[in-house]
N, C-alpha and C. Protein backbone atom coordinates (compact mmCIF):
# COMPACT_ATOMS: atom_id res chain seq x y z
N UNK A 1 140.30 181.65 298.61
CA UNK A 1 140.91 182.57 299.54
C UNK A 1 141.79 183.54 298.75
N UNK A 2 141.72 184.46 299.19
CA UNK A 2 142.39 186.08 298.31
C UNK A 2 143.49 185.98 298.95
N UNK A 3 143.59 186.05 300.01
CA UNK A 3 145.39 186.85 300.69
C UNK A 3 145.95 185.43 300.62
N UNK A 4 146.96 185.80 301.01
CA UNK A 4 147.95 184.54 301.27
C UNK A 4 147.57 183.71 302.06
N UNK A 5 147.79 182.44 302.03
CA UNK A 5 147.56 181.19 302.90
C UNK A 5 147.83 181.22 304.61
N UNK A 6 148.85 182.18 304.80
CA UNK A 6 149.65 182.29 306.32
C UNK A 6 148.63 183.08 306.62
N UNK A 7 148.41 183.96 305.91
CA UNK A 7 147.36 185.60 306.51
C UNK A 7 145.99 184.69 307.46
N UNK A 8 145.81 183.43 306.92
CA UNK A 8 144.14 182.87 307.38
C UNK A 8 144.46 183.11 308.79
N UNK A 9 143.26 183.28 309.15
CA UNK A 9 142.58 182.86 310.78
C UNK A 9 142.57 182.04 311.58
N UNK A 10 142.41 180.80 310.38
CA UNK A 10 141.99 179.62 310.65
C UNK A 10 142.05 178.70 309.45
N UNK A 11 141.42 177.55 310.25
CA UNK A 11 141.25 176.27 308.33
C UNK A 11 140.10 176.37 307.88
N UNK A 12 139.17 177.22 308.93
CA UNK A 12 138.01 176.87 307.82
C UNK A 12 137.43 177.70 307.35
N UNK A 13 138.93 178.57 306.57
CA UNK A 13 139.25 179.36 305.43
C UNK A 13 139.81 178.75 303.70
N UNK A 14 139.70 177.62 304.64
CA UNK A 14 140.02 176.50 303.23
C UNK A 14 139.18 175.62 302.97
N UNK A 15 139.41 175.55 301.34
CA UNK A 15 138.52 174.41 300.94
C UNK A 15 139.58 173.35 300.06
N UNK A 16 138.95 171.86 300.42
CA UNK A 16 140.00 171.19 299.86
C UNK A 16 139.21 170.26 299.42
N UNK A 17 139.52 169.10 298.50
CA UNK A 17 139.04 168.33 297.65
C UNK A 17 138.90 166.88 298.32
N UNK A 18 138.08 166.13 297.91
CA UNK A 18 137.71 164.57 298.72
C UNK A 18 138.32 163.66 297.30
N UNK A 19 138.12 162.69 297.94
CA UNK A 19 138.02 161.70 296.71
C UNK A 19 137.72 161.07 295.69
N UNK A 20 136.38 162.01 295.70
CA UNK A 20 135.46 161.78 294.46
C UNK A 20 135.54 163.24 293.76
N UNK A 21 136.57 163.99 293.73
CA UNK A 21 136.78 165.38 293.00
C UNK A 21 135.93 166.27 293.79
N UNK A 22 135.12 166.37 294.64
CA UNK A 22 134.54 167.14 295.05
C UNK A 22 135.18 168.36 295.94
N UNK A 23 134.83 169.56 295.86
CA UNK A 23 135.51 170.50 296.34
C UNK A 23 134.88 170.72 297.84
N UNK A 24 135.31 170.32 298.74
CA UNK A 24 135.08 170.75 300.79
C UNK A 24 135.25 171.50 301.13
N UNK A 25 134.48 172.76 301.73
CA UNK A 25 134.52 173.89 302.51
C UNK A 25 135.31 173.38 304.13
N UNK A 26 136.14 173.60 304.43
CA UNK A 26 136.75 173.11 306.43
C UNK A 26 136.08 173.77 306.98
N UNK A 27 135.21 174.82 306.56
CA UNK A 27 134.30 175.64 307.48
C UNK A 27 132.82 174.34 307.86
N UNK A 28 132.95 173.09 307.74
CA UNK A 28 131.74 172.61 307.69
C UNK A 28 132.40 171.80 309.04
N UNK A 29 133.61 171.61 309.72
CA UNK A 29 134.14 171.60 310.84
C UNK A 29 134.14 172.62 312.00
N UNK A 30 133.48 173.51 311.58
CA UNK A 30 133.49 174.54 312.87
C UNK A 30 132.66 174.07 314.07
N UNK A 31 133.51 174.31 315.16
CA UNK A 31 132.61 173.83 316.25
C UNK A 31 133.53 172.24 316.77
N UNK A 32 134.28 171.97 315.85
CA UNK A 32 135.08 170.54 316.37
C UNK A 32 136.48 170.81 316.25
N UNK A 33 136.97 169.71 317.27
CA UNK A 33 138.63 169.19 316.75
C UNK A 33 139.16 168.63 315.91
N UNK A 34 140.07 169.25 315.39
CA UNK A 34 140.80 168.36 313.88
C UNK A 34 141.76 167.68 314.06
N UNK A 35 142.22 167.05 313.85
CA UNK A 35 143.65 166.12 313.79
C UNK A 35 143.59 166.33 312.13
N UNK A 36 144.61 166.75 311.57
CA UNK A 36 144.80 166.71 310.61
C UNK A 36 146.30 166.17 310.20
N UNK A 37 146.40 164.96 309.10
CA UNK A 37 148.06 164.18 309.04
C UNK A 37 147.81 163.74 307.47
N UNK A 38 149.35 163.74 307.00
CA UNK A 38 149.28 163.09 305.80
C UNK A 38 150.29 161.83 306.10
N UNK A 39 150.14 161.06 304.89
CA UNK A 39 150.16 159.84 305.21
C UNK A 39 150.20 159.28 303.91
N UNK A 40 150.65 157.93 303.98
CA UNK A 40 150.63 156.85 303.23
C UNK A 40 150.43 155.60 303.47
N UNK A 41 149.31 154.90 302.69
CA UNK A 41 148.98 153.96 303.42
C UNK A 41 150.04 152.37 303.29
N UNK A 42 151.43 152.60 302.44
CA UNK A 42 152.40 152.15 302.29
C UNK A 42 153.13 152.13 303.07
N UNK A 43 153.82 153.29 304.27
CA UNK A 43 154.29 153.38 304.99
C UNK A 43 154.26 152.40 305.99
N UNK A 44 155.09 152.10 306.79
CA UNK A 44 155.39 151.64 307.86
C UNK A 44 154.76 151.67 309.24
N UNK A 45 154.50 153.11 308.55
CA UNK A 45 154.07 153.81 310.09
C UNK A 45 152.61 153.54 310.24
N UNK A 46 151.84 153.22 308.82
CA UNK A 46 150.33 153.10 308.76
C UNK A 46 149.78 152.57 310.14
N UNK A 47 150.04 151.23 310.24
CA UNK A 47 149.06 150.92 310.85
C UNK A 47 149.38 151.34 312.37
N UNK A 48 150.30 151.72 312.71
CA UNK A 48 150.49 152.57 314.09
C UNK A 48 149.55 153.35 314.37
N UNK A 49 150.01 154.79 313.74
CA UNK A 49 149.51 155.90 313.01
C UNK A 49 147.33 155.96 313.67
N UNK A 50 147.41 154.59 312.35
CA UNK A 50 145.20 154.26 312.36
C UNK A 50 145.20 153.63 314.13
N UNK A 51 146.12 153.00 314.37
CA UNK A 51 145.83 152.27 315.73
C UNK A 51 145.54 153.29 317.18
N UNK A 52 146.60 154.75 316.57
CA UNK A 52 146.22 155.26 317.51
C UNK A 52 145.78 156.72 317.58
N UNK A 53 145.13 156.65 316.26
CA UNK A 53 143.82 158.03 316.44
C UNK A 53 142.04 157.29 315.66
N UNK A 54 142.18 155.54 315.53
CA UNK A 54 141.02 154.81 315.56
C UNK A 54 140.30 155.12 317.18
N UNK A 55 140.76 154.63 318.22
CA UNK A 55 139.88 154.70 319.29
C UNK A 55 139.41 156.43 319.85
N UNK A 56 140.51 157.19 319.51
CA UNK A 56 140.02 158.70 319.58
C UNK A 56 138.82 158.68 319.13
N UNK A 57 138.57 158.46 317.62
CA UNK A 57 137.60 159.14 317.07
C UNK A 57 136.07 157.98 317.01
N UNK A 58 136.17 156.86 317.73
CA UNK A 58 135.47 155.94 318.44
C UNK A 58 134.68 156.94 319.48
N UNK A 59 136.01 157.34 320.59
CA UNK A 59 135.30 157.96 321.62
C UNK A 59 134.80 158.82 321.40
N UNK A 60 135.20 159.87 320.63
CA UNK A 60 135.08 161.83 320.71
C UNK A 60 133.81 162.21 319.20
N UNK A 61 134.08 160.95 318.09
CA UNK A 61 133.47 161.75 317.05
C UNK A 61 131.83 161.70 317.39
N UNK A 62 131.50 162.49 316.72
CA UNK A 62 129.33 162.70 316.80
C UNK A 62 129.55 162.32 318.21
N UNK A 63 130.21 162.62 319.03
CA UNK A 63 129.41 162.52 320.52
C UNK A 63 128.50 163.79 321.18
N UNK A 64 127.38 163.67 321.86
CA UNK A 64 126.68 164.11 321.67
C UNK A 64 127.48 165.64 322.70
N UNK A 65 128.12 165.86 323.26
CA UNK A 65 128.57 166.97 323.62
C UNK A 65 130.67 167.25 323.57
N UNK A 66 130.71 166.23 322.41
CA UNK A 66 131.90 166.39 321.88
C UNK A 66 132.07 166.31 320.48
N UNK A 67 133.34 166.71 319.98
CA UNK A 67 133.28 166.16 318.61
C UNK A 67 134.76 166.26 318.27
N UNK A 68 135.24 164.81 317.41
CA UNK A 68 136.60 164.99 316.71
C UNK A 68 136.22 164.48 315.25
N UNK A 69 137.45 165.10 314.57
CA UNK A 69 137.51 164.60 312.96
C UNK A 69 138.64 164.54 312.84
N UNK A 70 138.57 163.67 311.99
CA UNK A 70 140.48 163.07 311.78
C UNK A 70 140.30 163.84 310.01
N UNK A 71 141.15 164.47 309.44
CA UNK A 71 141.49 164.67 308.21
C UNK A 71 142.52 164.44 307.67
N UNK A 72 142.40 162.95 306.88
CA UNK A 72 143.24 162.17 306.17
C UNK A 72 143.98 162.75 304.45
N UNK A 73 145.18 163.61 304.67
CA UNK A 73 145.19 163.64 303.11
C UNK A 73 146.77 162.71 302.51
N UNK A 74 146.52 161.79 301.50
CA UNK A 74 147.78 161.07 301.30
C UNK A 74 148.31 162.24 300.64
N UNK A 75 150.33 161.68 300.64
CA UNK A 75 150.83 162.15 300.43
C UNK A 75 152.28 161.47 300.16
N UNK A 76 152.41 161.81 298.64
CA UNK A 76 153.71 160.75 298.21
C UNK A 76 154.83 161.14 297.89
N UNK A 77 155.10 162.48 298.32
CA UNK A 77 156.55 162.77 298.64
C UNK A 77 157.59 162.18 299.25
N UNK A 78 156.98 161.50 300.46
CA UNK A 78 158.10 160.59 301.04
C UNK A 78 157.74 158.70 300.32
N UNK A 79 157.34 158.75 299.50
CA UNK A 79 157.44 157.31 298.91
C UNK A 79 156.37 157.18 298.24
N UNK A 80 155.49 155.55 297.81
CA UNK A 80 155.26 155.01 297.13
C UNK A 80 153.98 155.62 296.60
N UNK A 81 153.67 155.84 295.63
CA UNK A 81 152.22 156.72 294.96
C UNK A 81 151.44 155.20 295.06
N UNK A 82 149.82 155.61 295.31
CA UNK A 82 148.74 155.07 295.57
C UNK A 82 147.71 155.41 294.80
N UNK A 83 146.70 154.78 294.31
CA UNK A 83 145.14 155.00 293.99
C UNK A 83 144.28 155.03 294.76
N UNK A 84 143.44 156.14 294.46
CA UNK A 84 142.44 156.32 295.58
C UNK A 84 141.60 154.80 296.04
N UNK A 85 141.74 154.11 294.97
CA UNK A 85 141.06 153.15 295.28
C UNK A 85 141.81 152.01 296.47
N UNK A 86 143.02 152.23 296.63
CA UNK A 86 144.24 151.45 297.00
C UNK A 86 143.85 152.09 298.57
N UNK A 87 143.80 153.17 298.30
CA UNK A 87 144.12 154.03 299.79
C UNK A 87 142.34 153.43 300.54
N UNK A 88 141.52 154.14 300.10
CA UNK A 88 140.07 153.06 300.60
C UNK A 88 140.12 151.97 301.11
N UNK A 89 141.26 151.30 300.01
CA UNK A 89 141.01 149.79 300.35
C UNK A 89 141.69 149.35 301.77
N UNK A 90 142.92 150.28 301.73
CA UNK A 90 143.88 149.91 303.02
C UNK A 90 143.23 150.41 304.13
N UNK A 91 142.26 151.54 304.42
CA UNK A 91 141.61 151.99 305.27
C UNK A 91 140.35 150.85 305.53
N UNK A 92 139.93 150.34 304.72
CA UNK A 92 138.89 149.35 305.20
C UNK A 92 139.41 148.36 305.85
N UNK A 93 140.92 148.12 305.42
CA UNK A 93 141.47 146.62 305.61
C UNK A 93 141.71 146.56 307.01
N UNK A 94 142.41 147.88 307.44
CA UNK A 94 142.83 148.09 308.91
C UNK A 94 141.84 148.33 310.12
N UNK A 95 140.48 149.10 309.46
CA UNK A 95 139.85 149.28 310.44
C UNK A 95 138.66 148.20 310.95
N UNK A 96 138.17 148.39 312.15
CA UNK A 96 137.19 147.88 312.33
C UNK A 96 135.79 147.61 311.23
N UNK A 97 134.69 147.30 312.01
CA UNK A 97 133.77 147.21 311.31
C UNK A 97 132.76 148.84 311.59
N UNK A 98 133.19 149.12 312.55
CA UNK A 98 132.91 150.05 312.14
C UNK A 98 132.76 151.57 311.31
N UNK A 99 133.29 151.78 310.80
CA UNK A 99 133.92 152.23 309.45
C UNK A 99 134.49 153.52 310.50
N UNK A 100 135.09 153.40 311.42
CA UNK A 100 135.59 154.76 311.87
C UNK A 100 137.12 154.97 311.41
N UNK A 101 137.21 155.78 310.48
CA UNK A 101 138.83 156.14 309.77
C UNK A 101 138.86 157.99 309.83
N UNK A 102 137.94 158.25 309.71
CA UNK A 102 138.00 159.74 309.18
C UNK A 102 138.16 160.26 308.39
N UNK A 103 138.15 161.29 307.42
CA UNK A 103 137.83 161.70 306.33
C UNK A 103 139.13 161.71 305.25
N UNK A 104 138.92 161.08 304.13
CA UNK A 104 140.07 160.97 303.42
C UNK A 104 139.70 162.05 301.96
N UNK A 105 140.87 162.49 301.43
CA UNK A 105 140.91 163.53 300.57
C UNK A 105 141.88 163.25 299.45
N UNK A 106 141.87 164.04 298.86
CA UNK A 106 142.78 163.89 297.28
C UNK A 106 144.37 163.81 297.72
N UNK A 107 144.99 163.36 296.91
CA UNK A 107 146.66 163.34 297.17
C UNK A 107 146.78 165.03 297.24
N UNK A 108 147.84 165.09 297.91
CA UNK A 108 149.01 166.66 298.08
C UNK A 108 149.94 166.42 297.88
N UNK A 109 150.94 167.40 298.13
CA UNK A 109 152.05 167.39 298.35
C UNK A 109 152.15 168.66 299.17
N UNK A 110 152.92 168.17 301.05
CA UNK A 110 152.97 169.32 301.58
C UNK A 110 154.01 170.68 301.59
N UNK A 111 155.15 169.98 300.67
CA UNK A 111 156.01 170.79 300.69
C UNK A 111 156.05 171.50 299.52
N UNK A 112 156.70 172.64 299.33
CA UNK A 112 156.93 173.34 298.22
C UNK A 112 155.85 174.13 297.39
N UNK A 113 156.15 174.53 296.61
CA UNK A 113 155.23 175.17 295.67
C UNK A 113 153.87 174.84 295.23
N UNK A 114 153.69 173.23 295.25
CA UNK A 114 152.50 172.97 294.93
C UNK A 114 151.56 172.43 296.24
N UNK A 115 152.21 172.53 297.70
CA UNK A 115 151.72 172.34 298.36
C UNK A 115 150.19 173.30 298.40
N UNK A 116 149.05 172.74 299.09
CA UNK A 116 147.79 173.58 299.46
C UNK A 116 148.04 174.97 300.30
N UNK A 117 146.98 175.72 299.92
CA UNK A 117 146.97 176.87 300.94
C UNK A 117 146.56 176.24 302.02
N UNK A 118 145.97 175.15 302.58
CA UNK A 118 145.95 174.50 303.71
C UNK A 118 147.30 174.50 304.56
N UNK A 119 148.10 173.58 303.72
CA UNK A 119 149.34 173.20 304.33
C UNK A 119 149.72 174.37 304.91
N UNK A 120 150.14 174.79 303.99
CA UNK A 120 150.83 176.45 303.94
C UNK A 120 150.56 177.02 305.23
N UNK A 121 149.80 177.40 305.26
CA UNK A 121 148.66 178.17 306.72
C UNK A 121 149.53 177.04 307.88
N UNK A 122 149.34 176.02 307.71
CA UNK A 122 149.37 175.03 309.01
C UNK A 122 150.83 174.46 309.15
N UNK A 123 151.57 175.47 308.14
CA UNK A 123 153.25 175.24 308.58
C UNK A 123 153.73 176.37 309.11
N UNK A 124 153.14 177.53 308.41
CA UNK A 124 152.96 178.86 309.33
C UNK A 124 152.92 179.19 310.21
N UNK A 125 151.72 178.44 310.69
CA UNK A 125 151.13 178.34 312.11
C UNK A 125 152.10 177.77 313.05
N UNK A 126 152.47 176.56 312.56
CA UNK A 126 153.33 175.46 313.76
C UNK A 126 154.64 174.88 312.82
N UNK A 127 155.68 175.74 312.65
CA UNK A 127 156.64 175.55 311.80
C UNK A 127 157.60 173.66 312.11
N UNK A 128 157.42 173.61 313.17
CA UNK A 128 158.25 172.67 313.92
C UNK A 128 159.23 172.31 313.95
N UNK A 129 160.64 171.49 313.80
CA UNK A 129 161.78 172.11 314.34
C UNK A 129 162.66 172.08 313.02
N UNK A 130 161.50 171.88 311.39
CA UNK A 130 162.76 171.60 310.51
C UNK A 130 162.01 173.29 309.92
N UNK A 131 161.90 174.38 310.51
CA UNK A 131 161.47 175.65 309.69
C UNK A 131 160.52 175.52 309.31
N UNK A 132 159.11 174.63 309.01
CA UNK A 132 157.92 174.91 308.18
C UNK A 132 157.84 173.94 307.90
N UNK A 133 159.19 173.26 307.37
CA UNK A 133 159.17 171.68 306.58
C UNK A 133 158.89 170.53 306.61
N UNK A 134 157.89 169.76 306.56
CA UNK A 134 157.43 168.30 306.97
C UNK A 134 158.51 167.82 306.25
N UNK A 135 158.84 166.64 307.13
CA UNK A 135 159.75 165.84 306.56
C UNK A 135 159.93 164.42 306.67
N UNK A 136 158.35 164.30 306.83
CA UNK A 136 158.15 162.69 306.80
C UNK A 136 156.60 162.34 306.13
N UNK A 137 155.77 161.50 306.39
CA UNK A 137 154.39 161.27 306.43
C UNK A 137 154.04 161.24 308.12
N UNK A 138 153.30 161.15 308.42
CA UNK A 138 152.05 161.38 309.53
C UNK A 138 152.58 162.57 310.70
N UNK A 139 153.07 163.30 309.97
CA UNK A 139 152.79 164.69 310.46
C UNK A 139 151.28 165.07 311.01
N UNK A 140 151.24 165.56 312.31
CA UNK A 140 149.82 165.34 312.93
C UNK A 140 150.17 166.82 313.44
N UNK A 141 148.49 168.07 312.62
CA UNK A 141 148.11 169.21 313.21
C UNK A 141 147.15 169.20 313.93
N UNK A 142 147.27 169.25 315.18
CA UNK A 142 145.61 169.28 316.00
C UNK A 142 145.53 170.67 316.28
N UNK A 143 144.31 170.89 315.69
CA UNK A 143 143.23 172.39 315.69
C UNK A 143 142.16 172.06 316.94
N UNK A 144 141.90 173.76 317.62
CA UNK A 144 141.14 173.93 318.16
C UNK A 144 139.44 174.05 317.98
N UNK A 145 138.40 174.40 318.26
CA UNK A 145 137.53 174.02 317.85
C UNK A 145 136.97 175.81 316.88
N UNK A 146 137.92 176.10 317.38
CA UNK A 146 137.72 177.99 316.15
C UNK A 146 138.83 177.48 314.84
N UNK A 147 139.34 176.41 314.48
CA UNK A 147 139.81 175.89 313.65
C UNK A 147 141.60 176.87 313.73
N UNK A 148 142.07 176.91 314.87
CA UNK A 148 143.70 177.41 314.98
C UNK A 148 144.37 176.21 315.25
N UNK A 149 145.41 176.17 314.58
CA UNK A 149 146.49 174.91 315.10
C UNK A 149 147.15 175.26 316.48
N UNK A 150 146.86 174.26 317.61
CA UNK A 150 147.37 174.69 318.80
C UNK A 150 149.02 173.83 318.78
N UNK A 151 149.05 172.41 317.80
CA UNK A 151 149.96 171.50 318.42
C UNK A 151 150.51 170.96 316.91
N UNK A 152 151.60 170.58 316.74
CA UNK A 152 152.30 169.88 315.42
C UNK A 152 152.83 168.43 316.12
N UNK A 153 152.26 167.55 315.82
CA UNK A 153 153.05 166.01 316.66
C UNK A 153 153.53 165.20 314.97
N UNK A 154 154.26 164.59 315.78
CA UNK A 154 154.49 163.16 315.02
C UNK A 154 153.94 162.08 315.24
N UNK A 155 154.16 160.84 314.51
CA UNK A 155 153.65 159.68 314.91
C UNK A 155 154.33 159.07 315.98
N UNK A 156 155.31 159.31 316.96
CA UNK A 156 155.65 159.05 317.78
C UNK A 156 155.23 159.13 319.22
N UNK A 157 153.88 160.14 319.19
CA UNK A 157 153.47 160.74 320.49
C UNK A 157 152.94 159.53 321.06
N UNK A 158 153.03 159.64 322.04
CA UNK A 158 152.02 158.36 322.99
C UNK A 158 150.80 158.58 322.82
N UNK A 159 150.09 157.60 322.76
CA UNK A 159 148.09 157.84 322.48
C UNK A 159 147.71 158.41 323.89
N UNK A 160 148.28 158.42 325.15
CA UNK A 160 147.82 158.96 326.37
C UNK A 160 147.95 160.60 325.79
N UNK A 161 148.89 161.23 325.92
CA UNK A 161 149.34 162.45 325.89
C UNK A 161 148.70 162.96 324.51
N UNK A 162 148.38 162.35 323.26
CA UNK A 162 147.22 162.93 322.53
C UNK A 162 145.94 162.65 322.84
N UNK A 163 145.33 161.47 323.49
CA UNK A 163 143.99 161.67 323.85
C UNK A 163 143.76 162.94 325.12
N UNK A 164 144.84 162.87 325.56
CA UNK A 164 144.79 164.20 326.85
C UNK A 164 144.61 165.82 326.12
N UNK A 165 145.86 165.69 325.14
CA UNK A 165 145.69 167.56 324.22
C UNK A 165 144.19 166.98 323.72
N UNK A 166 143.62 165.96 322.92
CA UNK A 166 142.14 166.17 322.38
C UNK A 166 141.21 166.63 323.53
N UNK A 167 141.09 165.88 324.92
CA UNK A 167 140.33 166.06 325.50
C UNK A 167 140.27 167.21 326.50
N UNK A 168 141.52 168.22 326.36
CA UNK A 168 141.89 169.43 326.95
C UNK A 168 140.99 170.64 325.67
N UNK A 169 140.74 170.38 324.69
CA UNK A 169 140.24 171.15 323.63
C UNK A 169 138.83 170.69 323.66
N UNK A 170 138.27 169.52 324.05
CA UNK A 170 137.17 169.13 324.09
C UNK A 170 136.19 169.74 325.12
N UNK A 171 137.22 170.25 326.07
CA UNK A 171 136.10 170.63 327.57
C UNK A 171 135.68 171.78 326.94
């Protein structure tokens, strides 16, 4: 991306990296809902957090006239650094058998200078009440299906009142 990160449209003006180094176009999300949060799978908040955007993406993902994606990127600004292999492992440990977690990506950092032109764009977009500044882990952006951030939550929201904003973007 040429202009600045805020200037985007949208996210899937960005490309961001998976876990195996590979570089991801977000344009390969067009057409769906994002939940996008960073996280640690150290945190406290983990298994909350998986408990309550696991059955979302149960119901909504590859459905045949819906669709959600969860986009997982860790992030160890607020505490303990992880290996990708660590972070896999905690995602297998918590979830079902069915492997529904959602897409996990390379470490960030959302704040500051070395944060992504992702972030950037999506603090822009939905500053929330500390100016721009995340200031925890599971910071949750839910995008519309033209890839705009409509909503900035925390891990505190009730799973009613986010399965309701998903399924208000879904119709």
């Amino acid at each position: 991306m040429q202009s600045p990160p805020e200037k985007a449209k949208s996210i899937f003006e960005f490309t961001v990296t998976d876990l195996n180094g590979n570089e991801v176009s977000l344009d390969r999300y067009q057409g769906s809902v994002c939940l996008i949060v960073n996280f640690s799978t150290k945190d406290a908040t983990f298994e909350k957090v998986l408990s309550l955007l696991t059955p979302l993406l149960r119901k909504y993902h590859n459905d045949t006239r819906k669709d959600l994606n969860v986009l997982f990127f860790p992030c160890f600004q607020f505490g303990s650094k992880e290996s990708p292999d660590e972070i896999v492992q905690r995602f297998e440990s918590s979830t079902d058998s069915s492997g529904m977690i959602g897409e996990i990506f390379t470490e960030i950092e959302v704040n500051g200078s070395k944060a992504p032109g992702l972030y950037k764009y999506l603090k822009a977009k939905k500053p929330g009440n500390c100016g721009g500044f995340i200031n925890s882990n599971f910071t949750i952006f839910l995008t519309d299906r033209q890839g705009v951030p409509v909503e900035r939550l925390n891990a505190g929201i009730h799973p009613y009142t986010l399965e309701d904003m998903v399924e208000n973007l879904l119709r």
